[in-house]
C-alpha atoms as a PDB file:
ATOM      1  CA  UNK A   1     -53.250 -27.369 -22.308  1.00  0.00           C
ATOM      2  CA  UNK A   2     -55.373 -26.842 -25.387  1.00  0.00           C
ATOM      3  CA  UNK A   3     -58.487 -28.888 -25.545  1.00  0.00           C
ATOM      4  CA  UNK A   4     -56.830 -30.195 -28.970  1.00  0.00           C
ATOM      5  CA  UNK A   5     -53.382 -30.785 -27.285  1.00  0.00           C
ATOM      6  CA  UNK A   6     -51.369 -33.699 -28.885  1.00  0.00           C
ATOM      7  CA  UNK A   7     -51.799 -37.395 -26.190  1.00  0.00           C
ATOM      8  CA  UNK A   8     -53.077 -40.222 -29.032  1.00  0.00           C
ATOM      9  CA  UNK A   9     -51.501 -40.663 -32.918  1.00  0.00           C
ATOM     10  CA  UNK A  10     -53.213 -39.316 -35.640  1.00  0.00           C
ATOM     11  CA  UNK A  11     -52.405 -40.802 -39.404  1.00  0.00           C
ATOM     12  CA  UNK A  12     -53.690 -38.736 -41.982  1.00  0.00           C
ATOM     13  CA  UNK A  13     -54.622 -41.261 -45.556  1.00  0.00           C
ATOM     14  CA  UNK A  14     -54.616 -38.303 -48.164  1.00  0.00           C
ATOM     15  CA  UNK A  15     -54.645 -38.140 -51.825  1.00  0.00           C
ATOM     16  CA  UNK A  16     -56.926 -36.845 -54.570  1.00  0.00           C
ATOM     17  CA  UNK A  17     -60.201 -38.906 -55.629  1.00  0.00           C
ATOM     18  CA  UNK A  18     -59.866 -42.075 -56.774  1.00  0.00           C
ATOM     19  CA  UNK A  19     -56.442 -42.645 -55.435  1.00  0.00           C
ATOM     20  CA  UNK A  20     -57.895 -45.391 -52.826  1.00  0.00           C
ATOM     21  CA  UNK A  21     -57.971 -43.628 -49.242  1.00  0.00           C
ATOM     22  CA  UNK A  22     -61.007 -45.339 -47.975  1.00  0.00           C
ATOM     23  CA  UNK A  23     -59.680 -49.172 -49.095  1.00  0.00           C
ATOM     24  CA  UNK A  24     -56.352 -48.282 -47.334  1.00  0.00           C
ATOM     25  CA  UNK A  25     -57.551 -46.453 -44.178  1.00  0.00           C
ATOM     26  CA  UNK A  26     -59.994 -49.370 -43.569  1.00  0.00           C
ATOM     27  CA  UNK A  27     -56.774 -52.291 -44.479  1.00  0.00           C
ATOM     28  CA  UNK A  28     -54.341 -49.948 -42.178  1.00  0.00           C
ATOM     29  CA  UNK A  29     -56.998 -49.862 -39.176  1.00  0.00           C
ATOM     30  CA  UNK A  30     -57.872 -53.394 -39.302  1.00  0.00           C
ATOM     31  CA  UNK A  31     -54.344 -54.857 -39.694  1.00  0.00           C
ATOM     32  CA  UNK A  32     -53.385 -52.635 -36.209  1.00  0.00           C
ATOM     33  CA  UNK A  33     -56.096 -53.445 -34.780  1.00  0.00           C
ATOM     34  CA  UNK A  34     -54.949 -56.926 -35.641  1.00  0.00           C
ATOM     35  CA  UNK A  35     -51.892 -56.753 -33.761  1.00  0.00           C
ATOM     36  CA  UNK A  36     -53.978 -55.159 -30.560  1.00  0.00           C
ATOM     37  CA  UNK A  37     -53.186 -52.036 -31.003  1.00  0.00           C
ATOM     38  CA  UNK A  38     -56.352 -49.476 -30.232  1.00  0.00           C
ATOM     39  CA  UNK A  39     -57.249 -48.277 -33.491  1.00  0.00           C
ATOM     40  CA  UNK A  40     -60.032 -46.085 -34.545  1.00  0.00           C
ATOM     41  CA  UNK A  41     -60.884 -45.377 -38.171  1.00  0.00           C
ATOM     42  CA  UNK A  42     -62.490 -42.192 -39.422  1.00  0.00           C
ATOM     43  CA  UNK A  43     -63.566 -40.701 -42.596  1.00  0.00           C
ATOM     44  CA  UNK A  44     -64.532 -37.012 -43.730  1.00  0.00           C
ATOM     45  CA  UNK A  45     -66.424 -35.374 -45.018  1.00  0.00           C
ATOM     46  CA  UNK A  46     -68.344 -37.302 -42.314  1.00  0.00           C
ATOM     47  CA  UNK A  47     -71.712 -37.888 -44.202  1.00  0.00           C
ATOM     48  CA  UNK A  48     -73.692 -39.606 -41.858  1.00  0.00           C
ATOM     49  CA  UNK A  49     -73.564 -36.243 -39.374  1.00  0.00           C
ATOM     50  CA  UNK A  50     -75.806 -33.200 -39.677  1.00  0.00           C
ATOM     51  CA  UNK A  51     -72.596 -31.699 -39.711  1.00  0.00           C
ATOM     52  CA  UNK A  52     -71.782 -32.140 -43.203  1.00  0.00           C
ATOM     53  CA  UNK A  53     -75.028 -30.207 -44.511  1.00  0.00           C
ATOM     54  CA  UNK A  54     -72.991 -27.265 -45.969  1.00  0.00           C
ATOM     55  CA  UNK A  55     -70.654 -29.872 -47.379  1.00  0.00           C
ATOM     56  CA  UNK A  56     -73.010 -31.474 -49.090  1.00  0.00           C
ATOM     57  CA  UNK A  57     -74.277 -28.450 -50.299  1.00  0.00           C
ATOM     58  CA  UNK A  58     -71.624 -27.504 -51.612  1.00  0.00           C
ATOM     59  CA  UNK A  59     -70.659 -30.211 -53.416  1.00  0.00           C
ATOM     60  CA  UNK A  60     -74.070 -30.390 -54.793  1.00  0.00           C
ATOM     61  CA  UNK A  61     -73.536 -27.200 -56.646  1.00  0.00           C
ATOM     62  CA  UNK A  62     -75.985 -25.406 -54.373  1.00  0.00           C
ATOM     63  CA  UNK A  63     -73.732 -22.417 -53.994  1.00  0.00           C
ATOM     64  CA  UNK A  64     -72.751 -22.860 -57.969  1.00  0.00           C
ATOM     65  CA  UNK A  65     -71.726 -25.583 -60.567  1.00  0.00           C
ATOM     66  CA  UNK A  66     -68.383 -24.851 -59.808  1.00  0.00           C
ATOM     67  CA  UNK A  67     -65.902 -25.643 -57.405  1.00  0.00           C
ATOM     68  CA  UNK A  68     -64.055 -21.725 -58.249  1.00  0.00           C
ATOM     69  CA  UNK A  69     -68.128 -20.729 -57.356  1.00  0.00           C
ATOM     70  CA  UNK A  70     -66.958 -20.947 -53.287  1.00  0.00           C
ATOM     71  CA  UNK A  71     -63.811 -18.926 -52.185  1.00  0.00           C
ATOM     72  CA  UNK A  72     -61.395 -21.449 -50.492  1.00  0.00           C
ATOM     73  CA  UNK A  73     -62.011 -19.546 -47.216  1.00  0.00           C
ATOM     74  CA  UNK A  74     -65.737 -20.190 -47.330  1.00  0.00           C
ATOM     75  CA  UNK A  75     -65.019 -24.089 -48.804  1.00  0.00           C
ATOM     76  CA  UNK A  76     -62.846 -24.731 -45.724  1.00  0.00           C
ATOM     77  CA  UNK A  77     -64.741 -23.509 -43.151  1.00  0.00           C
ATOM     78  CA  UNK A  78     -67.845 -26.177 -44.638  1.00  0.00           C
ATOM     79  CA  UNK A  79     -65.230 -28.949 -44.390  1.00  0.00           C
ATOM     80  CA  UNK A  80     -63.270 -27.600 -40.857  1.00  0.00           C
ATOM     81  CA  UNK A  81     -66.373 -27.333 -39.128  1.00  0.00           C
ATOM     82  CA  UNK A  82     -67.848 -30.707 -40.209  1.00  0.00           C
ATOM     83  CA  UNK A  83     -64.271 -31.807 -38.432  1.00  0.00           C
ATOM     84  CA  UNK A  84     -64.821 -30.116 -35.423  1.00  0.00           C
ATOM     85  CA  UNK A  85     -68.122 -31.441 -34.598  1.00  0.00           C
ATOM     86  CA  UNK A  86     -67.197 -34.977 -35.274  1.00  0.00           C
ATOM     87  CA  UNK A  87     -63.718 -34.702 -33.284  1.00  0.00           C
ATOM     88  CA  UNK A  88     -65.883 -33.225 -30.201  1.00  0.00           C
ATOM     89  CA  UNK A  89     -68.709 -36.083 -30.497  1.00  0.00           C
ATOM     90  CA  UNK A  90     -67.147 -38.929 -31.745  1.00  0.00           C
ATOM     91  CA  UNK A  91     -63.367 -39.577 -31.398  1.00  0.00           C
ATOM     92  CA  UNK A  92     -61.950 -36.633 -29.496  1.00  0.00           C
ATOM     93  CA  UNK A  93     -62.287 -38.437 -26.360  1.00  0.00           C
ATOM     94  CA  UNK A  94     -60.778 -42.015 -27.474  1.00  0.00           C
ATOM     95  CA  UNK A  95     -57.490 -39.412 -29.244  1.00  0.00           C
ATOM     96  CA  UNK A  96     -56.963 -38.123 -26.091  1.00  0.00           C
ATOM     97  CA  UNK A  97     -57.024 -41.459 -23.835  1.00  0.00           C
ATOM     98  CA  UNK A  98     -53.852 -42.116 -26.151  1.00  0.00           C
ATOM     99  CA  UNK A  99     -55.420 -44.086 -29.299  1.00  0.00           C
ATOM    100  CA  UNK A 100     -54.372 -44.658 -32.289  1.00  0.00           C
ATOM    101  CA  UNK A 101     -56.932 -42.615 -34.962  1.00  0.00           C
ATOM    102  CA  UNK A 102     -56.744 -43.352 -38.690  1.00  0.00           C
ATOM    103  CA  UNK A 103     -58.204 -40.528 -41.026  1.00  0.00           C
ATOM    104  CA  UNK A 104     -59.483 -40.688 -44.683  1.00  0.00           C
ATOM    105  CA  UNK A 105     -58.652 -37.277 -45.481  1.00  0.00           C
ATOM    106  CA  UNK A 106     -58.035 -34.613 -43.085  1.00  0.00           C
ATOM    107  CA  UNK A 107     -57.670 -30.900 -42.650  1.00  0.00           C
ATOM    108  CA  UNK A 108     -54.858 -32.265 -45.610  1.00  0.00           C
ATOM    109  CA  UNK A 109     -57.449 -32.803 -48.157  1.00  0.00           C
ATOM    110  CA  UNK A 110     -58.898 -28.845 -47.616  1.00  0.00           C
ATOM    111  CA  UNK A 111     -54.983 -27.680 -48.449  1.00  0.00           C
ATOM    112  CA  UNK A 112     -55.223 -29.775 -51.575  1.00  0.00           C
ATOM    113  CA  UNK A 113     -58.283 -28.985 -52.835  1.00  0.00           C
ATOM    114  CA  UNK A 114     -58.630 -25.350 -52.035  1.00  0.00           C
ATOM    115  CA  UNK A 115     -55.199 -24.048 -52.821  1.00  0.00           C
ATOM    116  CA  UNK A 116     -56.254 -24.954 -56.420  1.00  0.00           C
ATOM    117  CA  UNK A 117     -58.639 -21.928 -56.534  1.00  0.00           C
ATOM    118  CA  UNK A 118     -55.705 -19.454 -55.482  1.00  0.00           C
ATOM    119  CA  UNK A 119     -52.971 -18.713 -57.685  1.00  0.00           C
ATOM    120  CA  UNK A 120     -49.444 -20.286 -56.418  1.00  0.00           C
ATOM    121  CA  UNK A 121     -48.175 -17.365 -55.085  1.00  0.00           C
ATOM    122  CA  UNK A 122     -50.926 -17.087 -52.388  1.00  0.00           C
ATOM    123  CA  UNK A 123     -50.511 -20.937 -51.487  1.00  0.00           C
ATOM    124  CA  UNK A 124     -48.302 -20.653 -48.523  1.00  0.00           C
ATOM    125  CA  UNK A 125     -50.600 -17.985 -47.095  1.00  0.00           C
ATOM    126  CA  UNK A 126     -53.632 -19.959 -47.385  1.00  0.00           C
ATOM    127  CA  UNK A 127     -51.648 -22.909 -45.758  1.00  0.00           C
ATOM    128  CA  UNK A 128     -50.446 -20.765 -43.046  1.00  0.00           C
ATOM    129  CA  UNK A 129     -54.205 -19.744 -42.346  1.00  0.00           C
ATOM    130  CA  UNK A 130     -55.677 -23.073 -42.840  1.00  0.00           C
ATOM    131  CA  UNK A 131     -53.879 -24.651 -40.047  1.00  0.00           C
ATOM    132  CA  UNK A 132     -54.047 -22.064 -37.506  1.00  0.00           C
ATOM    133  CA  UNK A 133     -58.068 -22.065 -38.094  1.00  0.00           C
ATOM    134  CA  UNK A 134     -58.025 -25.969 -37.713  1.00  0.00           C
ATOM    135  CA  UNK A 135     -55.174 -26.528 -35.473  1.00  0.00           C
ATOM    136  CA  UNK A 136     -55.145 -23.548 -33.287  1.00  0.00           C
ATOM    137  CA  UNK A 137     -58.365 -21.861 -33.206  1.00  0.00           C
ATOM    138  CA  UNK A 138     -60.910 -24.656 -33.331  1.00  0.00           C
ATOM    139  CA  UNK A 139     -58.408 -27.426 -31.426  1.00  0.00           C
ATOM    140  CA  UNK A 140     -57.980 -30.256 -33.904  1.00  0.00           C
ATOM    141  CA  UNK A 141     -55.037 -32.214 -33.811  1.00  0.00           C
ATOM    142  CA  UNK A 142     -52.674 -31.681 -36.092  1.00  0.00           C
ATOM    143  CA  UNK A 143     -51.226 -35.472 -37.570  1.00  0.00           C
ATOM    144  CA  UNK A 144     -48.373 -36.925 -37.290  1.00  0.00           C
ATOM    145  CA  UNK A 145     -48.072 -38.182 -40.757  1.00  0.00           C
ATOM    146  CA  UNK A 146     -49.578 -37.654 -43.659  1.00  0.00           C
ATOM    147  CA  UNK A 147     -49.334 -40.721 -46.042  1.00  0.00           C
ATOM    148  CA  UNK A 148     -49.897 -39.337 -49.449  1.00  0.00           C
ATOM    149  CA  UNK A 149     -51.703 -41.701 -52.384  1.00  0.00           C
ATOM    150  CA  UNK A 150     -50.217 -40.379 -55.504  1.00  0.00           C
ATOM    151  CA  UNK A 151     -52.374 -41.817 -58.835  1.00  0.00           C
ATOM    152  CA  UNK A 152     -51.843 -40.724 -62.146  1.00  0.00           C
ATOM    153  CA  UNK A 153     -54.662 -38.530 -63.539  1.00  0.00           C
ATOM    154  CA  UNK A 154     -56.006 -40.612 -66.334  1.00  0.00           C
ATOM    155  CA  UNK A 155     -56.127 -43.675 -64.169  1.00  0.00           C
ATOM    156  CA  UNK A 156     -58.133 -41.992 -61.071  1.00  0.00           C
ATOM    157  CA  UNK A 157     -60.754 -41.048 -63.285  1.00  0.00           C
ATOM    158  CA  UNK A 158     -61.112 -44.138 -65.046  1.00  0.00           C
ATOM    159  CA  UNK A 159     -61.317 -45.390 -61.482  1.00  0.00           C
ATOM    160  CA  UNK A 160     -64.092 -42.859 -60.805  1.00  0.00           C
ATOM    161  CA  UNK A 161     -65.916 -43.329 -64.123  1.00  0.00           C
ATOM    162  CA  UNK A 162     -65.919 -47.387 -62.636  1.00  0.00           C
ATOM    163  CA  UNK A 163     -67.220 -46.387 -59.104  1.00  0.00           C
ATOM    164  CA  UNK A 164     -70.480 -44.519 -60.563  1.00  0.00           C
ATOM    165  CA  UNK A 165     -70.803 -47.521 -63.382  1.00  0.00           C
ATOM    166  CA  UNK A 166     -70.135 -44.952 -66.101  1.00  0.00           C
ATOM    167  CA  UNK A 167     -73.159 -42.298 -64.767  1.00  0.00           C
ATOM    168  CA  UNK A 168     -71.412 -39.145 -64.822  1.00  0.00           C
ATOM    169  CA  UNK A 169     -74.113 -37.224 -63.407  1.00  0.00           C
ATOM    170  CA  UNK A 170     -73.301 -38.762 -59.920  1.00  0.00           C
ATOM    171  CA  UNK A 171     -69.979 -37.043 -59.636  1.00  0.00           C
ATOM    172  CA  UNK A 172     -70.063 -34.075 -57.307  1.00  0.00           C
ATOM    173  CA  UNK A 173     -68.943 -30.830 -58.758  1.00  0.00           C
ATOM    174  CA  UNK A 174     -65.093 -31.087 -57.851  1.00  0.00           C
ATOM    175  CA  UNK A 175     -64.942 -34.992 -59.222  1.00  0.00           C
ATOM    176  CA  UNK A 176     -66.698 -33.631 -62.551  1.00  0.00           C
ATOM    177  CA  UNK A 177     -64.190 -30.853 -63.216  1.00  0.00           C
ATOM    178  CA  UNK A 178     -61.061 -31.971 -64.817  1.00  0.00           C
ATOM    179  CA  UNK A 179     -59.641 -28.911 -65.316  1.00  0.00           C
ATOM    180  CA  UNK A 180     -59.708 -28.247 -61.171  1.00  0.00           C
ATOM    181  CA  UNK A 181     -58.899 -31.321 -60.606  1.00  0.00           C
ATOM    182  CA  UNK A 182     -55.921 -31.069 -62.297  1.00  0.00           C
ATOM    183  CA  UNK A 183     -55.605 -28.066 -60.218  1.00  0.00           C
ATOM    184  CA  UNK A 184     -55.740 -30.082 -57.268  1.00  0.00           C
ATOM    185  CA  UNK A 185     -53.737 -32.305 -58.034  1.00  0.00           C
ATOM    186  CA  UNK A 186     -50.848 -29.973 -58.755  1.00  0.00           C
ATOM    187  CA  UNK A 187     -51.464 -27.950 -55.474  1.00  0.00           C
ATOM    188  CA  UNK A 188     -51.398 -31.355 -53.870  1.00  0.00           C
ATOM    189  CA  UNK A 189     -47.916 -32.404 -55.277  1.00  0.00           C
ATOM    190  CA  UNK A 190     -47.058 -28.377 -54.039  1.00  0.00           C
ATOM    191  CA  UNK A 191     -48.254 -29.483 -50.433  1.00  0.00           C
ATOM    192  CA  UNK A 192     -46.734 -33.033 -50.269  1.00  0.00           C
ATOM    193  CA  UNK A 193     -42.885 -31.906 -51.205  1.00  0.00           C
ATOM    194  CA  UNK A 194     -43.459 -28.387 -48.744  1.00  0.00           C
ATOM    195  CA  UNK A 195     -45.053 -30.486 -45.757  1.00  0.00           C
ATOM    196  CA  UNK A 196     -43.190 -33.227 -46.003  1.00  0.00           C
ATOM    197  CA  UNK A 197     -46.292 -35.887 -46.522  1.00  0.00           C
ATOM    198  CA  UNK A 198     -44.854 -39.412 -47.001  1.00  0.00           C
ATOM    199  CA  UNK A 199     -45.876 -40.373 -50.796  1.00  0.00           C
ATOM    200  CA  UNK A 200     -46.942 -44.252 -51.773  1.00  0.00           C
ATOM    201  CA  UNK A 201     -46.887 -44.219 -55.700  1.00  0.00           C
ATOM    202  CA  UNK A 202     -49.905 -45.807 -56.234  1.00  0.00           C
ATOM    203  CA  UNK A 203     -50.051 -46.200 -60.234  1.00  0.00           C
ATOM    204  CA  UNK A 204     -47.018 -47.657 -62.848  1.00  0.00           C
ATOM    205  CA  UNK A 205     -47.457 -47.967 -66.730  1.00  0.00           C
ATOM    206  CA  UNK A 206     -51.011 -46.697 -66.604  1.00  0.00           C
ATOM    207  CA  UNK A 207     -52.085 -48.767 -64.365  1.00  0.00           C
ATOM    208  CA  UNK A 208     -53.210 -48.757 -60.353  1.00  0.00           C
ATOM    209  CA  UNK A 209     -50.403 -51.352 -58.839  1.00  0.00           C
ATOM    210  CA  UNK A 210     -52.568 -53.923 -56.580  1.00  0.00           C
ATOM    211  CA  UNK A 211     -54.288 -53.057 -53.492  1.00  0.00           C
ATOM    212  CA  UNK A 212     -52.217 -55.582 -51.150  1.00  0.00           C
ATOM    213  CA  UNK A 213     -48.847 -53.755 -53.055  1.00  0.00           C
ATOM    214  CA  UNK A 214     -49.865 -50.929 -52.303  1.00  0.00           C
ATOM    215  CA  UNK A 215     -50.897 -51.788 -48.849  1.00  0.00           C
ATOM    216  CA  UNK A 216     -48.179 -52.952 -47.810  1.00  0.00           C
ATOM    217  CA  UNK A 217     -45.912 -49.952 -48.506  1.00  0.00           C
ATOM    218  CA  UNK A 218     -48.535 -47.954 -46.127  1.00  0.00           C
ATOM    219  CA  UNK A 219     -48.245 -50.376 -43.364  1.00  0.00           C
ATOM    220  CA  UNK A 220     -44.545 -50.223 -43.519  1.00  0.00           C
ATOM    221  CA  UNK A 221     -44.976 -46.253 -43.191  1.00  0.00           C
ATOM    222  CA  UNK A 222     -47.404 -46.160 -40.498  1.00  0.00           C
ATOM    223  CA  UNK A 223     -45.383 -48.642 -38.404  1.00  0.00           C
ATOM    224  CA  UNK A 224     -42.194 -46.418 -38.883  1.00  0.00           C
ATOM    225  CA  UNK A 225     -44.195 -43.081 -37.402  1.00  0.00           C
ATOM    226  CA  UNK A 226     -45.799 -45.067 -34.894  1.00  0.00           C
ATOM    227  CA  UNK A 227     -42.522 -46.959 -33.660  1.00  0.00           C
ATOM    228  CA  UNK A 228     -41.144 -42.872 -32.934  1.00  0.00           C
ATOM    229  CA  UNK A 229     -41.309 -41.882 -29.652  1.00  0.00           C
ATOM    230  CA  UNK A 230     -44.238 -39.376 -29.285  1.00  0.00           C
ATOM    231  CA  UNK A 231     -43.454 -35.788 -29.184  1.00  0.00           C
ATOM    232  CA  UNK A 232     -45.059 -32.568 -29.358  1.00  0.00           C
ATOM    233  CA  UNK A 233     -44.066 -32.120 -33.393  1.00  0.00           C
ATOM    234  CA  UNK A 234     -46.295 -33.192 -35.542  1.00  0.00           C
ATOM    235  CA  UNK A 235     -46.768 -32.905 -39.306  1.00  0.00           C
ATOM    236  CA  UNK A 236     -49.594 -30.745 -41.457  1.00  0.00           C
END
């Protein structure tokens, strides 16, 4: 059996920036966790790991200003490996003994934001490669959902513009780029519909619909995949 070889549940909370991933994963783990379940929440890119250091490099426009400055290839392998190490020294061990892991963004988030730098027609290849480098050739565990936080454009980055109290300057180079993230977000609507990611519509009328709304719908989700029996499919 593979050292990543499928024995806990692994819920993927995707979506572009500002869509709310961290508020949710953090409600979703502490309402299971709630109910006794063992729950573990995680978060990439994991900052607080010397793992991250090309990822932060990246995004600090060390390589260039631009996100389309990095190939997808190289871009993924920054994010993959900062995966890898924190799967093999933090929560590989408590996946395996059959708990329940909760990710802000996942191996997901690369097929997002890196299919945006390749024209559509070489999307499915990139997919195809991205998960058997992640999946098959460095061991991760592949989810088995993918909860998708769709957000209208205008109101993420209002949202973002609010996070950094209107100081544009702290945006990294991908949340500073509307035109890729617009990118993005198409290649992310590509990925949802293809892979099958469940979606939570997270804005109406211009607006972000309330945390607790919006909460709810994900907990309903979640409990859905996690009421399945566990087999050896998973999603990507």
């Amino acid at each position: 059996m593979c050292e990543g070889a499928k024995r806990g549940r692994l819920l993927v909370i995707d979506g572009l920036d500002g869509s709310g991933k961290a508020t949710q994963a953090r409600l979703l783990a502490e309402t299971l966790t709630a109910r006794g379940l063992p729950v573990r929440q995680i978060s990439f890119p994991n900052y607080a790991s010397d793992s991250s250091a090309l990822v932060k490099m990246y995004l600090a426009g060390q390589f260039g200003d631009k996100p389309d400055d990095v190939n997808a290839y190289a871009a993924s392998s920054f994010f993959a490996v900062d995966r890898y190490a924190s799967y093999k020294t933090d929560w590989g061990a408590f996946y395996r003994s059959g708990g329940i892991v909760i990710a802000d963004r996942y191996t997901t988030s690369n097929g997002a934001h890196q299919c945006s730098k390749l024209p559509p027609e070489a999307w499915d290849g990139y997919l195809d490669w991205l998960f058997t480098y992640e999946y098959d050739l460095l061991g991760l565990p592949a989810p088995d959902a993918v909860i998708y936080l769709r957000v209208d454009p205008a109101v993420s980055q209002r949202l973002m513009t609010g996070r950094y109290h209107g100081d544009e300057s702290k945006k990294d180079i991908q949340e500073r780029d509307l035109e890729y993230l617009e990118r993005s977000r198409r290649a992310a609507e590509y990925c949802a519909r293809k892979l099958g990611w469940l979606t939570v519509e997270c804005s109406e009328d211009g607006a972000m619909r309330t945390v607790e709304d919006i909460g709810r719908q994900v907990l309903d989700l979640a409990q859905k995949v996690l009421q399945k029996p566990e087999t050896q499919e998973n999603m990507q």
